[in-house]
N, C-alpha and C. Protein backbone atom coordinates (compact mmCIF):
# COMPACT_ATOMS: atom_id res chain seq x y z
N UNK A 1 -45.13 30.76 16.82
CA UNK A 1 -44.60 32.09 16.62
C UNK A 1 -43.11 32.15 16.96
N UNK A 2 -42.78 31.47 18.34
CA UNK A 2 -41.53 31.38 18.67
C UNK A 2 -40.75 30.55 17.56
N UNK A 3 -41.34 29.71 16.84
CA UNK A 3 -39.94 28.86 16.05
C UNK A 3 -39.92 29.65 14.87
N UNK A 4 -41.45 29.93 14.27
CA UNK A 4 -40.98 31.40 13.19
C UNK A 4 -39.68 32.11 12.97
N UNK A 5 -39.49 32.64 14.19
CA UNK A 5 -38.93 33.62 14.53
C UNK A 5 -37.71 33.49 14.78
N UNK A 6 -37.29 32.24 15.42
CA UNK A 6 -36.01 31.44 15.39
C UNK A 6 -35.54 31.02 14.04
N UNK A 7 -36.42 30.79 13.18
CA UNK A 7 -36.06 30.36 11.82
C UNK A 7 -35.40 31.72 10.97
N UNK A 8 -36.18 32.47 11.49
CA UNK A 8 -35.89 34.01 10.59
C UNK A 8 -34.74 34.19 11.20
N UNK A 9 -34.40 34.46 12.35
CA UNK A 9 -32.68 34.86 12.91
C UNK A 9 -32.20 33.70 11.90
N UNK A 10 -32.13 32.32 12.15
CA UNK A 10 -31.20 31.45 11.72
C UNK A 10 -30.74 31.33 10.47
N UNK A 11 -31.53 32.08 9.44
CA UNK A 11 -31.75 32.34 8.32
C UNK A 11 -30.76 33.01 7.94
N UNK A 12 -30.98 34.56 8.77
CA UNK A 12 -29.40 35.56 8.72
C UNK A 12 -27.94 35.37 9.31
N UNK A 13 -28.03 34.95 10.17
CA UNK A 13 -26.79 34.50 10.67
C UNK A 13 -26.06 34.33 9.69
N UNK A 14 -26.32 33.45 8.42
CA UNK A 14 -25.10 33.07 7.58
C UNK A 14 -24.59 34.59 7.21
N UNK A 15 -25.52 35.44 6.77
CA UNK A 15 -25.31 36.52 6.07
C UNK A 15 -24.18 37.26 6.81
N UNK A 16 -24.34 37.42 8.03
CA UNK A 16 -22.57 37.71 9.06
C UNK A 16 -21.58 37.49 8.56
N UNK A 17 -21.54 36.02 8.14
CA UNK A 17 -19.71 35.80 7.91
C UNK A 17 -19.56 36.29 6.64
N UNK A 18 -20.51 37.28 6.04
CA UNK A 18 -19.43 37.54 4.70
C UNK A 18 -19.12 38.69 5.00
N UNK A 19 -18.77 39.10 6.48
CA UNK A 19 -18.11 40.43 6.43
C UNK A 19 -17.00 40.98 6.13
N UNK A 20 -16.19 39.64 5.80
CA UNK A 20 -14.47 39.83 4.90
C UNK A 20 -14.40 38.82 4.30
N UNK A 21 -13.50 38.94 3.07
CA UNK A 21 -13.16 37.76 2.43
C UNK A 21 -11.61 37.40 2.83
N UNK A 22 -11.92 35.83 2.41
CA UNK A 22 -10.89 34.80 2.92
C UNK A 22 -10.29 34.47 1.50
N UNK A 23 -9.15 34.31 1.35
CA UNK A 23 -8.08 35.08 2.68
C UNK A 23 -8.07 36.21 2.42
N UNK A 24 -7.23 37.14 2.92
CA UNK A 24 -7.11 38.59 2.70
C UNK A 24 -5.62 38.68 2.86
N UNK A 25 -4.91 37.82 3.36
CA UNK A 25 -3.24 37.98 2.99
C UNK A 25 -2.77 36.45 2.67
N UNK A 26 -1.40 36.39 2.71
CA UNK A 26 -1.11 34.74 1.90
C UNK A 26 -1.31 33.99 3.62
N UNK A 27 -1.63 32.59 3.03
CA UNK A 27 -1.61 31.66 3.72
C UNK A 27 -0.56 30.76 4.10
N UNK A 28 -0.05 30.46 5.87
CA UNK A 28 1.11 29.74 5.93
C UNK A 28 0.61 28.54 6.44
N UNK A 29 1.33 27.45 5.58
CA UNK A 29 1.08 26.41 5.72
C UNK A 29 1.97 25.80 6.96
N UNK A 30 1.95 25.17 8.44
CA UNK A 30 3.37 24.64 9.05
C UNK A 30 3.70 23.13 8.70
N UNK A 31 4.44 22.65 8.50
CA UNK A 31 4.54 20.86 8.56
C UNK A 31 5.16 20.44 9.30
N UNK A 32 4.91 19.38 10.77
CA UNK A 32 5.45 19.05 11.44
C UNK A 32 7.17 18.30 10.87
N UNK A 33 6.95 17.85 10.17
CA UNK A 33 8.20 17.05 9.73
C UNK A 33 9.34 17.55 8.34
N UNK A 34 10.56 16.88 8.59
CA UNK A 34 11.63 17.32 7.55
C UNK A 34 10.74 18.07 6.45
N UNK A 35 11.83 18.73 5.68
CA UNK A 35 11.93 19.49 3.85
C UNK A 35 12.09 17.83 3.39
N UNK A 36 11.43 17.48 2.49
CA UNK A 36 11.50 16.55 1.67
C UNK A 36 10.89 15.10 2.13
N UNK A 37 10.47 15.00 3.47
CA UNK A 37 9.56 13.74 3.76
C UNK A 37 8.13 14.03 2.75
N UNK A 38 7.77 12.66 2.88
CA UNK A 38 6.54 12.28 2.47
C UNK A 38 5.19 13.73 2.80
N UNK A 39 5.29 14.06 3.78
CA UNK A 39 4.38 14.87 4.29
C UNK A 39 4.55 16.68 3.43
N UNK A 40 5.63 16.71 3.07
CA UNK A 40 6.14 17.88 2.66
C UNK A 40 6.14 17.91 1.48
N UNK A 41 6.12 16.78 0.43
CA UNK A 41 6.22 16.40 -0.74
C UNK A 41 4.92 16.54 -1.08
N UNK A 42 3.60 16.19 -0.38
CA UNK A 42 2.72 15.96 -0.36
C UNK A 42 2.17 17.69 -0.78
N UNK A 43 2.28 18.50 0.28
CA UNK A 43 1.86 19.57 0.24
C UNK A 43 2.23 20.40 -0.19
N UNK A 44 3.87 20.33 -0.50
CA UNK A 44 4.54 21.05 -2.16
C UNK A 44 3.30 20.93 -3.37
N UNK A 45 3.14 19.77 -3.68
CA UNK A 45 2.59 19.17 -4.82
C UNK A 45 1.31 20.22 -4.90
N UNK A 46 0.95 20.24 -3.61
CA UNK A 46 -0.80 21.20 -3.33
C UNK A 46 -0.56 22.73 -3.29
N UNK A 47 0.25 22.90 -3.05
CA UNK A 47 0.29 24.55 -2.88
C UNK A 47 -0.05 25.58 -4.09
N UNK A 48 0.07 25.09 -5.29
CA UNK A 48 0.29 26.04 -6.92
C UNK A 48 -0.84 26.03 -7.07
N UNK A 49 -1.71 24.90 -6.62
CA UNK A 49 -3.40 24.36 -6.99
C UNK A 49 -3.85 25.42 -5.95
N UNK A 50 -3.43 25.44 -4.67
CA UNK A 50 -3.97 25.62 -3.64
C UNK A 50 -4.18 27.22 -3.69
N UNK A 51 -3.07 27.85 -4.08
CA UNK A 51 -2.58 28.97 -4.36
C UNK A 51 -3.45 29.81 -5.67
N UNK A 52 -3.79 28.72 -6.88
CA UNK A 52 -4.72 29.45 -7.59
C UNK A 52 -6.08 29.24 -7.45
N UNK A 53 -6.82 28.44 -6.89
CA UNK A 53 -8.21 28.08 -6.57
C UNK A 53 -8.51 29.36 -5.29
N UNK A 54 -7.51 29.79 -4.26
CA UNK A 54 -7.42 31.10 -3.61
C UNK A 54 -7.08 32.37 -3.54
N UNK A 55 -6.28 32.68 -4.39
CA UNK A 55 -5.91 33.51 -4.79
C UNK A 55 -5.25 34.11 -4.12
N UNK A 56 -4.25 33.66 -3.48
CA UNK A 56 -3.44 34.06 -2.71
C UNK A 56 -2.19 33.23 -2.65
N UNK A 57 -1.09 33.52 -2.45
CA UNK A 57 0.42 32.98 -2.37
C UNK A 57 0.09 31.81 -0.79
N UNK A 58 0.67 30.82 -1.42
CA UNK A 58 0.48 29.70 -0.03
C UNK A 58 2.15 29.65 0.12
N UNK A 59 2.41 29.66 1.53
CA UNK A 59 3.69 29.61 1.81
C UNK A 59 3.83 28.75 3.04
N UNK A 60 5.12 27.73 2.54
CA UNK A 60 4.95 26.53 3.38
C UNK A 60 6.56 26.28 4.08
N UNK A 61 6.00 26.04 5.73
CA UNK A 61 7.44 26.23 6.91
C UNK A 61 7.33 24.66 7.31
N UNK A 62 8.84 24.54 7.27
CA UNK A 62 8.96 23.03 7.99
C UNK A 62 9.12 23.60 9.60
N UNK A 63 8.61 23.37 10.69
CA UNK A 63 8.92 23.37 11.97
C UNK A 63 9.18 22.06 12.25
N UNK A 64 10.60 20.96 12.15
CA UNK A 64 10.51 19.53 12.65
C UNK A 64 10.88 20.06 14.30
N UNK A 65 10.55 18.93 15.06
CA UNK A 65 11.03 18.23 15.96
C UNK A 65 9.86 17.74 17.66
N UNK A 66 9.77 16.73 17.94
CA UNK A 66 9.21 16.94 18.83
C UNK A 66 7.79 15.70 18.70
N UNK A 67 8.26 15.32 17.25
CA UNK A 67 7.27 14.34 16.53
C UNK A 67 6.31 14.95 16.26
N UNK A 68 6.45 16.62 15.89
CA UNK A 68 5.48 17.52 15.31
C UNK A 68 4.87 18.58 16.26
N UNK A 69 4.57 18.00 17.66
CA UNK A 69 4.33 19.28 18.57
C UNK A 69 4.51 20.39 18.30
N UNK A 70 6.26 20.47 18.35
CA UNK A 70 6.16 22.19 18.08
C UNK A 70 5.46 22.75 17.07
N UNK A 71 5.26 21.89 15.85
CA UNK A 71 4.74 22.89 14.77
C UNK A 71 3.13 23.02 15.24
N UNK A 72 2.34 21.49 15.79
CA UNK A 72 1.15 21.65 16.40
C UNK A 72 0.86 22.92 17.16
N UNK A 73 1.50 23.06 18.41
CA UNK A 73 1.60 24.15 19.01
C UNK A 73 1.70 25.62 18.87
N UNK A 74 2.57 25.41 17.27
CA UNK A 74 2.60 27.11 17.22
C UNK A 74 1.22 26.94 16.24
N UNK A 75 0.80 26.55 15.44
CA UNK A 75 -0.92 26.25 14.75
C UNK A 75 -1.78 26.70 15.54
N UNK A 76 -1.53 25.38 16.69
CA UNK A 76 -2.70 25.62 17.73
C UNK A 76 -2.73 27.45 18.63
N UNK A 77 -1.53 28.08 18.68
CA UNK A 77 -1.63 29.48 18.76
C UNK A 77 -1.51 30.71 18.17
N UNK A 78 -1.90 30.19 16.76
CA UNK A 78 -1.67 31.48 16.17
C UNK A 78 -3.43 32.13 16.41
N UNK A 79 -3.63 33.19 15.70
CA UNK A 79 -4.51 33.71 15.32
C UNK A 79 -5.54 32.96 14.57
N UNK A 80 -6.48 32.72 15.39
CA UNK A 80 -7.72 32.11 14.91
C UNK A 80 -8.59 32.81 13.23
N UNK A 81 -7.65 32.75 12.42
CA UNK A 81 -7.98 33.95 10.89
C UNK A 81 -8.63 32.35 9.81
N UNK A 82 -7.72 31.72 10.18
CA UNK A 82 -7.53 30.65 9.45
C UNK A 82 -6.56 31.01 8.25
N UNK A 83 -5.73 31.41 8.79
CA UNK A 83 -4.70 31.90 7.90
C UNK A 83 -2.93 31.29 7.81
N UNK A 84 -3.21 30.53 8.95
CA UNK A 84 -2.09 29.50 9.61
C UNK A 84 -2.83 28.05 9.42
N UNK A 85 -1.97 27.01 8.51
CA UNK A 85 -2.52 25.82 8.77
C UNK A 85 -1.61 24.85 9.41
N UNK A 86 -2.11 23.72 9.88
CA UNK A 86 -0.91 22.26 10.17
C UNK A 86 -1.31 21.57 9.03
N UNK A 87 -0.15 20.79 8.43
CA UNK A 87 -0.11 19.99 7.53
C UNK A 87 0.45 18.97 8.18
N UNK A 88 -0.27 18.00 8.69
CA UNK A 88 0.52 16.77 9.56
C UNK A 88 -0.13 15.41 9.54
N UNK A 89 0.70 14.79 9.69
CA UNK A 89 -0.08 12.87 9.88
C UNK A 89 -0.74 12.76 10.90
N UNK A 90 -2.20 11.81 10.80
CA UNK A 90 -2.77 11.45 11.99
C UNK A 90 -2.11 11.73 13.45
N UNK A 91 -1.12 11.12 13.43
CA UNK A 91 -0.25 10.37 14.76
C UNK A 91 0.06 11.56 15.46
N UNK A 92 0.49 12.88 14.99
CA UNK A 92 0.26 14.09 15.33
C UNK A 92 -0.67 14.20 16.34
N UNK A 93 -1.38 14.82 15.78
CA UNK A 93 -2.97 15.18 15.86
C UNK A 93 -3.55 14.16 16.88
N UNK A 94 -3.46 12.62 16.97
CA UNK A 94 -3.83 12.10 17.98
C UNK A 94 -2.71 11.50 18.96
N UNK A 95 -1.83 11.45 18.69
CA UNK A 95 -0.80 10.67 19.63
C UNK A 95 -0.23 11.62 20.34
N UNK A 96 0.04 13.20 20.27
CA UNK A 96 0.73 13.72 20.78
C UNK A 96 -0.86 14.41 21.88
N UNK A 97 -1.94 14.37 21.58
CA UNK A 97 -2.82 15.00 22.29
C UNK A 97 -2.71 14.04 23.67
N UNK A 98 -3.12 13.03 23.60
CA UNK A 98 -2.89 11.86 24.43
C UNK A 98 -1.90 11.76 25.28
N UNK A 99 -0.47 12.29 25.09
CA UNK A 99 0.69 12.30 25.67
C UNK A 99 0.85 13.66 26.26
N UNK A 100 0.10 15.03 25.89
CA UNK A 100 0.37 16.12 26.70
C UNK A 100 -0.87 16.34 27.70
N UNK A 101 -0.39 16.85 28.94
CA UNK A 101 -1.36 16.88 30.10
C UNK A 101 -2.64 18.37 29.26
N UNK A 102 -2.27 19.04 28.94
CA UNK A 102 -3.19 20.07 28.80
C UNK A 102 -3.44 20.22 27.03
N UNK A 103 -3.02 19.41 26.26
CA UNK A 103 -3.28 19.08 24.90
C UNK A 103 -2.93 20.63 24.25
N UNK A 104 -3.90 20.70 22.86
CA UNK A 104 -3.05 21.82 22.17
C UNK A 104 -3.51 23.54 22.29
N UNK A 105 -3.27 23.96 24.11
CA UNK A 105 -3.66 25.06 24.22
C UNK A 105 -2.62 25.95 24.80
């Protein structure tokens, strides 16, 4: 009776997250590194695709310096919407976690 019943909640739960649609304003993309590196070139190329498969304007900020931190950092604090992304290389993402005492909070 008890797993019944667990099955039936678990069932609805999905039905929750469609209480707004995604996105609901444009999406900013950050990139740790230069206008015109590899990484930026990369996600130029994605944005028009990215932009019509969502329907929404993708708009993309270089934050360099820091070997990407800062841009990690302001990602890692924006508003949990999913409306802010990082666009960054591995080495980011793991090399700089490794090197800060309290990682990306």
């Amino acid at each position: 009776m008890k797993a019944t019943l667990f099955l039936l909640l678990a069932l609805h739960l999905p039905l929750a997250g469609h209480a707004q649609s995604y996105p609901s304003r444009p999406i900013k993309v950050i990139i740790g590194q230069a206008a015109g590196g590899g990484t930026d070139i990369v996600m130029r190329s994605m944005a028009p695709k990215l932009s019509d498969g969502l329907g929404q304007q993708v708009v993309i900020e270089n934050k360099t310096g820091a070997s990407g931190i800062i841009a990690a950092d302001l990602v890692a604090k924006a508003q949990a919407d999913g409306h802010t992304l990082l666009m960054a290389p591995s080495g980011v993402m793991v090399g700089n976690v490794v090197m800060k005492k309290k990682g990306y909070s």
